[in-house]
PDB file of N, CA and C in Angstrom:
ATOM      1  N   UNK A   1      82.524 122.519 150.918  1.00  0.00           N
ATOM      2  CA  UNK A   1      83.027 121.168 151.001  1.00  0.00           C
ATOM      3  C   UNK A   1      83.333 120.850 152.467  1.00  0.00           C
ATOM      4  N   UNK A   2      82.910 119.584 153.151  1.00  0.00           N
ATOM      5  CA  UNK A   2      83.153 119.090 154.580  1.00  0.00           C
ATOM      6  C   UNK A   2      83.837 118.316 154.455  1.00  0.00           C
ATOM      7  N   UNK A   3      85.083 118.078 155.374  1.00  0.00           N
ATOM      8  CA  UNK A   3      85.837 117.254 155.311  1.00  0.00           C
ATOM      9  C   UNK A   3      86.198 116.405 156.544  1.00  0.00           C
ATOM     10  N   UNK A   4      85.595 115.365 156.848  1.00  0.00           N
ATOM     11  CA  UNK A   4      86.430 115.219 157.857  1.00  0.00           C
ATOM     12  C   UNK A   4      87.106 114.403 158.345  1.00  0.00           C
ATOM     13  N   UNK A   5      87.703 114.086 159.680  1.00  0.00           N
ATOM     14  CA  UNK A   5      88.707 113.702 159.745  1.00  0.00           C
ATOM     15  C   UNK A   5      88.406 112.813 160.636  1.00  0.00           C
ATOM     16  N   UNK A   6      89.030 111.826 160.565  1.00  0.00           N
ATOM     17  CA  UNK A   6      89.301 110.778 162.111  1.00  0.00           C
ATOM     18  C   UNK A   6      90.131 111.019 163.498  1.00  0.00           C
ATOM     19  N   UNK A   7      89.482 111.416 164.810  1.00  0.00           N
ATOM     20  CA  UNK A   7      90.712 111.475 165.398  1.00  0.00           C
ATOM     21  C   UNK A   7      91.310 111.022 165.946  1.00  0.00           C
ATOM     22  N   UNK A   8      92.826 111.370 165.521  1.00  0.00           N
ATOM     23  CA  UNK A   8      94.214 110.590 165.545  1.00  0.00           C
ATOM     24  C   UNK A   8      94.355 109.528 167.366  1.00  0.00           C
ATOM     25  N   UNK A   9      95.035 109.030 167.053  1.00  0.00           N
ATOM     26  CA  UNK A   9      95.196 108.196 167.917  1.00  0.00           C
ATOM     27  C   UNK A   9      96.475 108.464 168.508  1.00  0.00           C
ATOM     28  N   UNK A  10      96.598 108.457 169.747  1.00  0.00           N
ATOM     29  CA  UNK A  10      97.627 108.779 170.610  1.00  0.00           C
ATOM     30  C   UNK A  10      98.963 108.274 170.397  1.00  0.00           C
ATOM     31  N   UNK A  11      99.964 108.753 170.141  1.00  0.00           N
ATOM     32  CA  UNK A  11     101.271 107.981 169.919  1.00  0.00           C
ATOM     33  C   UNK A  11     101.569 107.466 171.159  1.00  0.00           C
ATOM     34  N   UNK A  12     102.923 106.276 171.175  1.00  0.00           N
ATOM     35  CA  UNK A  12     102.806 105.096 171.909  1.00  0.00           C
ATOM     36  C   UNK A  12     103.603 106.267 173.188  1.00  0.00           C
ATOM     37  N   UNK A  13     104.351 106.960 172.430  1.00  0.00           N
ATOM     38  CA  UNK A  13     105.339 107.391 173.019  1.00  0.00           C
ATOM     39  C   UNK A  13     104.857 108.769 174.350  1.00  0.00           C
ATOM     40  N   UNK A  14     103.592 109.475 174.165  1.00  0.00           N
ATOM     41  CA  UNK A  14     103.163 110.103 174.464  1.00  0.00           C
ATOM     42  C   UNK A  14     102.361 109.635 175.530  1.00  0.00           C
ATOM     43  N   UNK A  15     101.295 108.530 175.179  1.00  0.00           N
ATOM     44  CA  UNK A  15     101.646 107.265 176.037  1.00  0.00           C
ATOM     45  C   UNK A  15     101.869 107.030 177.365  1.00  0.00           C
ATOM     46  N   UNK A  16     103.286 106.561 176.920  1.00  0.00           N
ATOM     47  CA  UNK A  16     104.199 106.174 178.239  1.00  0.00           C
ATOM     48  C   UNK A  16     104.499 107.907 178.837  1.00  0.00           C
ATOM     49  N   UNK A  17     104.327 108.459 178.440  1.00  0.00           N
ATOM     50  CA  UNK A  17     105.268 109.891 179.103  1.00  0.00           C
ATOM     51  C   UNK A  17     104.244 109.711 179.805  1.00  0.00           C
ATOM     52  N   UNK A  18     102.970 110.246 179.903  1.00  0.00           N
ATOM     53  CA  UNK A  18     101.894 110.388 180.187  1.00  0.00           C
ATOM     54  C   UNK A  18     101.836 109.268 181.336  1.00  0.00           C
ATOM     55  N   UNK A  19     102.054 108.342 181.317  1.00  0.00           N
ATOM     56  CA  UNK A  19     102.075 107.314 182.651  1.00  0.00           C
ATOM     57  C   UNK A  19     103.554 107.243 183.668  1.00  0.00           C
ATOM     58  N   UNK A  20     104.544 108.034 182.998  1.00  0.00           N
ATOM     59  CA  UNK A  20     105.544 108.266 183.715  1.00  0.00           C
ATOM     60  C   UNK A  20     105.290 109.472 184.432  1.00  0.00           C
ATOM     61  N   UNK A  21     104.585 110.658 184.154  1.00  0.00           N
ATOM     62  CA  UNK A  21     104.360 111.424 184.923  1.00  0.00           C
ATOM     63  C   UNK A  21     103.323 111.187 185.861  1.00  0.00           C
ATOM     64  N   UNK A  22     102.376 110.471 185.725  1.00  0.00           N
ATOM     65  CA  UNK A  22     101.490 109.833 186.568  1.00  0.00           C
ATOM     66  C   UNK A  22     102.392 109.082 187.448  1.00  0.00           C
ATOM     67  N   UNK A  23     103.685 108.512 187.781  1.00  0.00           N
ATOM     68  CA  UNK A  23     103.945 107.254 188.269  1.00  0.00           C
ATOM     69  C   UNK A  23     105.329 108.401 189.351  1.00  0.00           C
ATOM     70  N   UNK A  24     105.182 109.728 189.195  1.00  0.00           N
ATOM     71  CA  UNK A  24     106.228 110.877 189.333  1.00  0.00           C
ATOM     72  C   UNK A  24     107.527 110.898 188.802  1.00  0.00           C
ATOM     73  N   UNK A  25     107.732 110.196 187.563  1.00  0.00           N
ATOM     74  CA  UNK A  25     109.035 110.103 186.857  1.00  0.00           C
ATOM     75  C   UNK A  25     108.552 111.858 186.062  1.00  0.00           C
ATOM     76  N   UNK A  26     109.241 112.425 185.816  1.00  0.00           N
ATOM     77  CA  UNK A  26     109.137 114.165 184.933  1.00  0.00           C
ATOM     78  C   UNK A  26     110.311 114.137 183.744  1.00  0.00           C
ATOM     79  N   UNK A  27     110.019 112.836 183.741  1.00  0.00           N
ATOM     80  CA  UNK A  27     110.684 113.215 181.950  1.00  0.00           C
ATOM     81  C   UNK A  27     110.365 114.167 180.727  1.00  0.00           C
ATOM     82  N   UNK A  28     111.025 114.333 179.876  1.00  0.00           N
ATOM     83  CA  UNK A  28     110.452 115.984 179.412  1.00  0.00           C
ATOM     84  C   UNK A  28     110.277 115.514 177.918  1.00  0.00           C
ATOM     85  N   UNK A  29     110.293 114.158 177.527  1.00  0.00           N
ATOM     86  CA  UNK A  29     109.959 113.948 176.358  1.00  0.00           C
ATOM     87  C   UNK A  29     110.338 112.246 176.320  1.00  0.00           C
ATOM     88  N   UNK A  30     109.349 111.575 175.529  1.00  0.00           N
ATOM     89  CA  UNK A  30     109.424 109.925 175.405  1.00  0.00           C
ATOM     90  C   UNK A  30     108.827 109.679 173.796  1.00  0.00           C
ATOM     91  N   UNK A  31     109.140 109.637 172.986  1.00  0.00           N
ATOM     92  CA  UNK A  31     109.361 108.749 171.494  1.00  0.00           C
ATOM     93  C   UNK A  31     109.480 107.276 171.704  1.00  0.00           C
ATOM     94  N   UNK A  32     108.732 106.606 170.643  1.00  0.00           N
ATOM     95  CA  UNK A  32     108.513 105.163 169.916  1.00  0.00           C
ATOM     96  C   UNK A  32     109.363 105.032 169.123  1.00  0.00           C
ATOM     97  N   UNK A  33     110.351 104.417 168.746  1.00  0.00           N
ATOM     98  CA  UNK A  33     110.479 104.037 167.338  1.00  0.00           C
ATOM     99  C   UNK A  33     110.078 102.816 166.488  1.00  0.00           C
ATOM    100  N   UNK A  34     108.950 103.402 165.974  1.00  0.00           N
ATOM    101  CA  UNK A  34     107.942 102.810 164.756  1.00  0.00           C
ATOM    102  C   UNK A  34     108.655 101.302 164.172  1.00  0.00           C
ATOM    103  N   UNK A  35     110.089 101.522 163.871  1.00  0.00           N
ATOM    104  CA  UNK A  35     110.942 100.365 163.330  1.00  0.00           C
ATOM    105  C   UNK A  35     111.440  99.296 164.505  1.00  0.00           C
ATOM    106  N   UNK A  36     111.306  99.684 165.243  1.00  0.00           N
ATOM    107  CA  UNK A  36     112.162  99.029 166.700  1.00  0.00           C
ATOM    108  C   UNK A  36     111.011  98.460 167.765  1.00  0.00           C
ATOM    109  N   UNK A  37     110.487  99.340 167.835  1.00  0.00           N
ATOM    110  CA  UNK A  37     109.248  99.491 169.112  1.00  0.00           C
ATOM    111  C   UNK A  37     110.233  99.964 170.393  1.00  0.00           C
ATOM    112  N   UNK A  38     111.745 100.771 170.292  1.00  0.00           N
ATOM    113  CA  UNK A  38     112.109 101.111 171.472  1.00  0.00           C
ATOM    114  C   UNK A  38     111.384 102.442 171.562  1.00  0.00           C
ATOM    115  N   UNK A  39     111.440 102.653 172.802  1.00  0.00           N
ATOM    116  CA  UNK A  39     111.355 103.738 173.343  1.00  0.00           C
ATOM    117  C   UNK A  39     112.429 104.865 173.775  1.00  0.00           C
ATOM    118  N   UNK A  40     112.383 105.598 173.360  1.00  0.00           N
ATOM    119  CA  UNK A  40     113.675 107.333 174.240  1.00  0.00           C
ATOM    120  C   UNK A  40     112.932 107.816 175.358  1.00  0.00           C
ATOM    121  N   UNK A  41     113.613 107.785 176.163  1.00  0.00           N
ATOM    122  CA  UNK A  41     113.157 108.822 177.564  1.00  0.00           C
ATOM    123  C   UNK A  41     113.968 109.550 177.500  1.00  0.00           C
ATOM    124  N   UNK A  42     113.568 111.008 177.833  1.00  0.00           N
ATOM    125  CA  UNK A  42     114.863 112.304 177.997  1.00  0.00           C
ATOM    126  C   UNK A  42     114.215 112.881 179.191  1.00  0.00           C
ATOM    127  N   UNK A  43     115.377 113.445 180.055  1.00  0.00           N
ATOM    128  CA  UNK A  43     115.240 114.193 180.857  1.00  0.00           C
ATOM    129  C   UNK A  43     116.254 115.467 181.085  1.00  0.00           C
ATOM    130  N   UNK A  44     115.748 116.410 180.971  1.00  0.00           N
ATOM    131  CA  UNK A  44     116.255 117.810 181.185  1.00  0.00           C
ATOM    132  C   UNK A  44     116.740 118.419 182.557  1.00  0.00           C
ATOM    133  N   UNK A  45     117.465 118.841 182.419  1.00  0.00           N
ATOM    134  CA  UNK A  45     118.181 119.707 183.471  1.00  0.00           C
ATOM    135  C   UNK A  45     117.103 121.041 183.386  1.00  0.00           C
ATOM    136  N   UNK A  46     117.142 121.017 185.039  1.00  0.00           N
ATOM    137  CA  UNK A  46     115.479 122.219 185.355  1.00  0.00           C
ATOM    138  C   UNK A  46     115.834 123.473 185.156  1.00  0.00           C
ATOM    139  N   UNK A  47     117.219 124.299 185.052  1.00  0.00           N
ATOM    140  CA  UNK A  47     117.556 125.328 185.130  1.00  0.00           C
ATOM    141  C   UNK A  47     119.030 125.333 184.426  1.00  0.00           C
ATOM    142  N   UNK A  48     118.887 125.214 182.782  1.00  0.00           N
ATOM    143  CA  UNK A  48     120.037 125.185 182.037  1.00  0.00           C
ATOM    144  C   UNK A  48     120.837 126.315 182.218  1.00  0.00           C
ATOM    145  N   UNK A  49     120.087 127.462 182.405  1.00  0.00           N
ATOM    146  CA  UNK A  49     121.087 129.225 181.948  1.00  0.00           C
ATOM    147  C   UNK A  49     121.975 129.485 183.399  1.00  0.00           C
ATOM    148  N   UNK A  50     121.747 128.500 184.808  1.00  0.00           N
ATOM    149  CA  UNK A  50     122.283 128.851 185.624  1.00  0.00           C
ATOM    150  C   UNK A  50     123.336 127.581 185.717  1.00  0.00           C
ATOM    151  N   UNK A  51     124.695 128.611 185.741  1.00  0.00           N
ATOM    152  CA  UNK A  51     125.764 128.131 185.583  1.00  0.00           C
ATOM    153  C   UNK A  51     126.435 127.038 186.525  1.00  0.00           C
ATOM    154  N   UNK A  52     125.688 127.493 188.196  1.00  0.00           N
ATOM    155  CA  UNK A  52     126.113 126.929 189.044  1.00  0.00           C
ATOM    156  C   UNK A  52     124.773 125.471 189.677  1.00  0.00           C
ATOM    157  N   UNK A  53     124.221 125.356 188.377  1.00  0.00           N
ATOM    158  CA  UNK A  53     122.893 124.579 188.761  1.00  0.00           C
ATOM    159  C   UNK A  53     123.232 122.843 188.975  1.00  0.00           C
ATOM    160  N   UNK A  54     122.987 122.211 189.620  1.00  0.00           N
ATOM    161  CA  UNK A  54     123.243 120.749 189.890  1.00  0.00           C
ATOM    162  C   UNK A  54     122.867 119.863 188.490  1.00  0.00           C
ATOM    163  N   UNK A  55     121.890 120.167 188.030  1.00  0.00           N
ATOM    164  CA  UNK A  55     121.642 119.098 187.047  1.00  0.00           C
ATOM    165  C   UNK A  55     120.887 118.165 187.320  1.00  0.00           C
ATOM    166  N   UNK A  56     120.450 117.299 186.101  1.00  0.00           N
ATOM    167  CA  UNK A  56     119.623 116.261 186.392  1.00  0.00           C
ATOM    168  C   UNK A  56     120.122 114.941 186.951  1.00  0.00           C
ATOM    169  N   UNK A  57     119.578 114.300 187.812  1.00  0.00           N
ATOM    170  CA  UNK A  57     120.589 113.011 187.788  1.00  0.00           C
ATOM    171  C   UNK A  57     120.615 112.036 186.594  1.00  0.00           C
ATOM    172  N   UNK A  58     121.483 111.154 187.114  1.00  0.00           N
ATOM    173  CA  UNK A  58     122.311 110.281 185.788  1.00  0.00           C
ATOM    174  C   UNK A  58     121.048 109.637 185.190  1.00  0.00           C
ATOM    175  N   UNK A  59     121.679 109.493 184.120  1.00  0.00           N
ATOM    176  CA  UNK A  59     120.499 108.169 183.285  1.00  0.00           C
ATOM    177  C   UNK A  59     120.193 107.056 184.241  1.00  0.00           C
ATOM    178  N   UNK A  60     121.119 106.563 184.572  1.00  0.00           N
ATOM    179  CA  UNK A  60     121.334 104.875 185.526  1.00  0.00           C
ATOM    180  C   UNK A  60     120.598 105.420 186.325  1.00  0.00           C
ATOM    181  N   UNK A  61     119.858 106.412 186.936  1.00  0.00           N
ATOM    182  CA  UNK A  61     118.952 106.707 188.466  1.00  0.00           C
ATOM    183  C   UNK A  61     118.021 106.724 187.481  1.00  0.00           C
ATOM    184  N   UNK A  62     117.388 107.291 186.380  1.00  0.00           N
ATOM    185  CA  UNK A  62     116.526 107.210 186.322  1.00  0.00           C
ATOM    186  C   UNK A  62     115.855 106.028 185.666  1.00  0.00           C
ATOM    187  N   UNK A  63     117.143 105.125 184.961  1.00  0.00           N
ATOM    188  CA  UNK A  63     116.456 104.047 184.537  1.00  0.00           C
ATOM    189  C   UNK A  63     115.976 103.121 185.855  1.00  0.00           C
ATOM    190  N   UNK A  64     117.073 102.957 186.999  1.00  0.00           N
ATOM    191  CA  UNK A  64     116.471 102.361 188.163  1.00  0.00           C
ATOM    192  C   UNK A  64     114.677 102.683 188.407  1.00  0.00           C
ATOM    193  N   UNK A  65     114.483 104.318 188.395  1.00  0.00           N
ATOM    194  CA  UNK A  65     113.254 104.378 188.738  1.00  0.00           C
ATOM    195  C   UNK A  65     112.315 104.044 187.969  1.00  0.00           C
ATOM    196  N   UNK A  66     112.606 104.032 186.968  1.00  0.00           N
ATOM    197  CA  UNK A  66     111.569 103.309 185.619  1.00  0.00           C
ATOM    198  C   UNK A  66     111.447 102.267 185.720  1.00  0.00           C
ATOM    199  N   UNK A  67     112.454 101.437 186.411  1.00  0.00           N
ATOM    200  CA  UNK A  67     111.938  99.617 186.299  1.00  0.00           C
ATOM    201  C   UNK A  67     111.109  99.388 187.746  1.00  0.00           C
ATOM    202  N   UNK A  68     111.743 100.347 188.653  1.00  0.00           N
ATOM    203  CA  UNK A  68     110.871 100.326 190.077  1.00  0.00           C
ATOM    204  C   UNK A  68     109.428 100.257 189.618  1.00  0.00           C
ATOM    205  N   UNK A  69     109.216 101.365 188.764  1.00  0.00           N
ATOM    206  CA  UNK A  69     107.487 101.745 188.433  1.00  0.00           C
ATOM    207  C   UNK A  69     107.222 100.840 187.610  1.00  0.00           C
ATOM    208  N   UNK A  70     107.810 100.576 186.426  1.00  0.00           N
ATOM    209  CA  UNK A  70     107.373  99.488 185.485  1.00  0.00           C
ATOM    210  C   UNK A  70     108.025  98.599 185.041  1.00  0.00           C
ATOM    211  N   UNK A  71     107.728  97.287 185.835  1.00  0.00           N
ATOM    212  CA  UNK A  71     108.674  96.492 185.783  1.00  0.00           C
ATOM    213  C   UNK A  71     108.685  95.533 184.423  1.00  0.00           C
ATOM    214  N   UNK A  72     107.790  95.803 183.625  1.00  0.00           N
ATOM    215  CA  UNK A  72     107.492  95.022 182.436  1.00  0.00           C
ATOM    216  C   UNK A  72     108.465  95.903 180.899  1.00  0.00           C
ATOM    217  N   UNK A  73     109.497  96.728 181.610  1.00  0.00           N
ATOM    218  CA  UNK A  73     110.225  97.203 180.798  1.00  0.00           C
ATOM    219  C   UNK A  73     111.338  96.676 181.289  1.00  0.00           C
ATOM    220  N   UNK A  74     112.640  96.591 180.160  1.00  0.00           N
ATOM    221  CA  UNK A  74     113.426  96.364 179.782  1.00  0.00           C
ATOM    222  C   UNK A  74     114.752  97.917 179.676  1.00  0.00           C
ATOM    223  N   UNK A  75     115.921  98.346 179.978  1.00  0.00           N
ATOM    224  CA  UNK A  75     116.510  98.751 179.659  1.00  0.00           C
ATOM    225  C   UNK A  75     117.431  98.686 178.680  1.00  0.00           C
ATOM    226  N   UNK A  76     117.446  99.188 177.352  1.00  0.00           N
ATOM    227  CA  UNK A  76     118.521  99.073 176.596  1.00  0.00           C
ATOM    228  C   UNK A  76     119.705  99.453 176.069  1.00  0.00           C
ATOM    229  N   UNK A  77     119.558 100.868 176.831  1.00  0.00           N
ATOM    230  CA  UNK A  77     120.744 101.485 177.386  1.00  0.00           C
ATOM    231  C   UNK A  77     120.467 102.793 177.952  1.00  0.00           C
ATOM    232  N   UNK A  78     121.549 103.488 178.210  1.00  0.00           N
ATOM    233  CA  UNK A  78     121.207 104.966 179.079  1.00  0.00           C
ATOM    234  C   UNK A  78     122.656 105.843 178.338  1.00  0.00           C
ATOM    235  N   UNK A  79     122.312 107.366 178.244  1.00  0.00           N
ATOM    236  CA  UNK A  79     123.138 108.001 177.574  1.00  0.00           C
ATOM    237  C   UNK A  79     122.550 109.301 179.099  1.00  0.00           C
ATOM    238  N   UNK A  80     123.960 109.803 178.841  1.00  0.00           N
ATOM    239  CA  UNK A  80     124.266 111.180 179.725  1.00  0.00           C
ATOM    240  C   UNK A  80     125.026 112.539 179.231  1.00  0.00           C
ATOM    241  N   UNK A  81     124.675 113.588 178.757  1.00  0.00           N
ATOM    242  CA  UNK A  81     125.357 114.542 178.828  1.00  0.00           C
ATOM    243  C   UNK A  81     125.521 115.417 179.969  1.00  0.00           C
ATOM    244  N   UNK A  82     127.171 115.509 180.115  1.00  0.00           N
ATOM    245  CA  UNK A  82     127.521 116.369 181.160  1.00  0.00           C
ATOM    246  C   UNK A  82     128.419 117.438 180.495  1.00  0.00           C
ATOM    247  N   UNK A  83     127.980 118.356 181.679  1.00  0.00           N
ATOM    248  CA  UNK A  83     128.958 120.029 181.060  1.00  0.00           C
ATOM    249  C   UNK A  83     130.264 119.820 181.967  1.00  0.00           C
ATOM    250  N   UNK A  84     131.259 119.268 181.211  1.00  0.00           N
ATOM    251  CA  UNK A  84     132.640 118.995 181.709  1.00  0.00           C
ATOM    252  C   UNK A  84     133.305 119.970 182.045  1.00  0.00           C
ATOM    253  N   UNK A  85     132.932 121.489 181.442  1.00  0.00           N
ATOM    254  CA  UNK A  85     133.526 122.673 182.130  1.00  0.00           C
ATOM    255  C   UNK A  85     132.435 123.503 182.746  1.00  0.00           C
ATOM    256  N   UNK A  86     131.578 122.853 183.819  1.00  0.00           N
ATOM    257  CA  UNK A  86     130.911 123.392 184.776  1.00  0.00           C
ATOM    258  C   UNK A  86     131.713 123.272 186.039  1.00  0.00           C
ATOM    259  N   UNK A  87     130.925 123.857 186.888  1.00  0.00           N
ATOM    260  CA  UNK A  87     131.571 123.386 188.171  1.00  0.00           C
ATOM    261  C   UNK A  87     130.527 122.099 188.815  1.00  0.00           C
ATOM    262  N   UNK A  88     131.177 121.399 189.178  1.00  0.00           N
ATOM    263  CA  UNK A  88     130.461 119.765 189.853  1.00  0.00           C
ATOM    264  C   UNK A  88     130.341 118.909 188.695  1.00  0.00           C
ATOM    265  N   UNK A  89     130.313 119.169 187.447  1.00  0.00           N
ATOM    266  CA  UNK A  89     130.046 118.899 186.328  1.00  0.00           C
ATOM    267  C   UNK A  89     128.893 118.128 186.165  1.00  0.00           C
ATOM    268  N   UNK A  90     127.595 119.023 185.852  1.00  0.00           N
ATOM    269  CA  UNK A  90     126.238 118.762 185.924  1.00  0.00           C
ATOM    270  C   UNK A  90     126.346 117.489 185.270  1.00  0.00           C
ATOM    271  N   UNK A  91     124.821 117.127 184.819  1.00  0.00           N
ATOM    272  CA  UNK A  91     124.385 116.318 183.873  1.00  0.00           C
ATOM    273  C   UNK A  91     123.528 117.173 182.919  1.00  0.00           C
ATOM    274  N   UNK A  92     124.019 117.892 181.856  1.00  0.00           N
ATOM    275  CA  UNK A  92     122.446 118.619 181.345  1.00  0.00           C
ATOM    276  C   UNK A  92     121.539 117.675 180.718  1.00  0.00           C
ATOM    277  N   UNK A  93     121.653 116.823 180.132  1.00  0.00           N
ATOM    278  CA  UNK A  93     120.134 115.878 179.645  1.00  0.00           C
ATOM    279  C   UNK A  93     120.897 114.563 180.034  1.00  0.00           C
ATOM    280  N   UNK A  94     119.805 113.605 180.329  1.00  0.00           N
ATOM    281  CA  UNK A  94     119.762 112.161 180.500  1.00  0.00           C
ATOM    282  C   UNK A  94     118.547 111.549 179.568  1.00  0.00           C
ATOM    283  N   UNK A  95     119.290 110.601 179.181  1.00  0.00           N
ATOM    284  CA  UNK A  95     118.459 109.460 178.162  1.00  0.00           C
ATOM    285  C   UNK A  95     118.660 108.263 178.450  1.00  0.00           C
ATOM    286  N   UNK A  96     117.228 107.877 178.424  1.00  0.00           N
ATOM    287  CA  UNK A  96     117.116 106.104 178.500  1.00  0.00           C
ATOM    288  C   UNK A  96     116.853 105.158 177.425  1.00  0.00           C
ATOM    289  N   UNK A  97     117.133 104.272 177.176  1.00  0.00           N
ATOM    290  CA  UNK A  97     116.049 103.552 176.196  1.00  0.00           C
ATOM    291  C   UNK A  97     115.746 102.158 176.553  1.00  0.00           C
ATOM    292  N   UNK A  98     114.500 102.231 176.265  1.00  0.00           N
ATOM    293  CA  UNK A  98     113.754 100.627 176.887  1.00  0.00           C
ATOM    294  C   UNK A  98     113.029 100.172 176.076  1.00  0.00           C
ATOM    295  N   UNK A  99     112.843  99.014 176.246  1.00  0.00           N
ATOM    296  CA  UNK A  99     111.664  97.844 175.465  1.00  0.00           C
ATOM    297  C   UNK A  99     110.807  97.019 176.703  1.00  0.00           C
ATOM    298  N   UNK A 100     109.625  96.928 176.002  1.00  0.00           N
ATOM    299  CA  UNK A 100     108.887  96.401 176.760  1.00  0.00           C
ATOM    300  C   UNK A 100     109.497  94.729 176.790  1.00  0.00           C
ATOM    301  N   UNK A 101     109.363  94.320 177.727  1.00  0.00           N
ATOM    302  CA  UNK A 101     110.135  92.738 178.282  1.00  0.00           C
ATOM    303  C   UNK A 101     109.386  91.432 176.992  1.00  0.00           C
ATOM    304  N   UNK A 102     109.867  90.699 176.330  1.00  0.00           N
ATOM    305  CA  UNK A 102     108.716  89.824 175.451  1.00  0.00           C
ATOM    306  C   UNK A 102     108.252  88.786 177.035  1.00  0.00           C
ATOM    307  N   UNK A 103     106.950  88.353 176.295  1.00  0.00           N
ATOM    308  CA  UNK A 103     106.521  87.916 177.679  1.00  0.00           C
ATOM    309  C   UNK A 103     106.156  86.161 176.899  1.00  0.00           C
ATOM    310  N   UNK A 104     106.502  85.145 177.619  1.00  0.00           N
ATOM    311  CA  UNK A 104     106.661  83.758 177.116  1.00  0.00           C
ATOM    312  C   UNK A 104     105.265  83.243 176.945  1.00  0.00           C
ATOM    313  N   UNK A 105     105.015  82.713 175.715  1.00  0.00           N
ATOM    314  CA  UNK A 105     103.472  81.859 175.590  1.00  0.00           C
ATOM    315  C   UNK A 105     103.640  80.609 176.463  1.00  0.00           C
ATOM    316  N   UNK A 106     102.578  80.566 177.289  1.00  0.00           N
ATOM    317  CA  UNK A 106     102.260  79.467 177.944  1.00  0.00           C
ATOM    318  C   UNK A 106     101.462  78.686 177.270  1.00  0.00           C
ATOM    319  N   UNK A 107     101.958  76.959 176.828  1.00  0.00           N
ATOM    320  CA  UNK A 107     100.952  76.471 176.313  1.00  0.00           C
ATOM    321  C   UNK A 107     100.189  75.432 176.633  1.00  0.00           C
TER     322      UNK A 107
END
């Protein structure tokens, strides 16, 4: 029996990662949501197991650099985890979330 298959089509979210690393944003993961059409950007801290490591910068820097590169996005908010009992008190992950801007019919 042959079966085959169609192949799949690129998620939206994979996507944009894929043009954020092209654009030198190194986000470490970007999701769609199917119900929303927002987008998640995450970014990771490069060296979690070392205690004395700086961290990633804030969400708010990296959403700045996301609208620098693509200005046809929208921010809808930014989330930050920091290790409050580090020393400097890193950021270990940063999250963004954006929508693409609605764009006005000209008639």
């Amino acid at each position: 029996m042959v079966v085959t298959t169609k192949p799949r089509k690129r998620r939206q979210g994979k996507l944009l990662l894929e043009r954020l690393h092209q654009a030198g944003i190194p986000a470490s993961n970007c999701v769609r949501s199917q119900k929303t059409g927002e987008y998640t950007v995450d970014f990771d801290m490069a060296n979690s197991e070392d205690f004395n490591a700086p961290g990633t910068d804030p969400s708010a820097v990296w959403a700045q650099r996301i609208l620098e590169a693509f200005p046809q996005f929208e921010v809808t908010g930014c989330y930050d985890a920091i290790a409050h009992w580090r020393p400097h008190k890193p950021v270990l992950s940063a999250t963004v979330f954006l929508r693409e801007r609605e764009t006005e019919a000209t008639s």
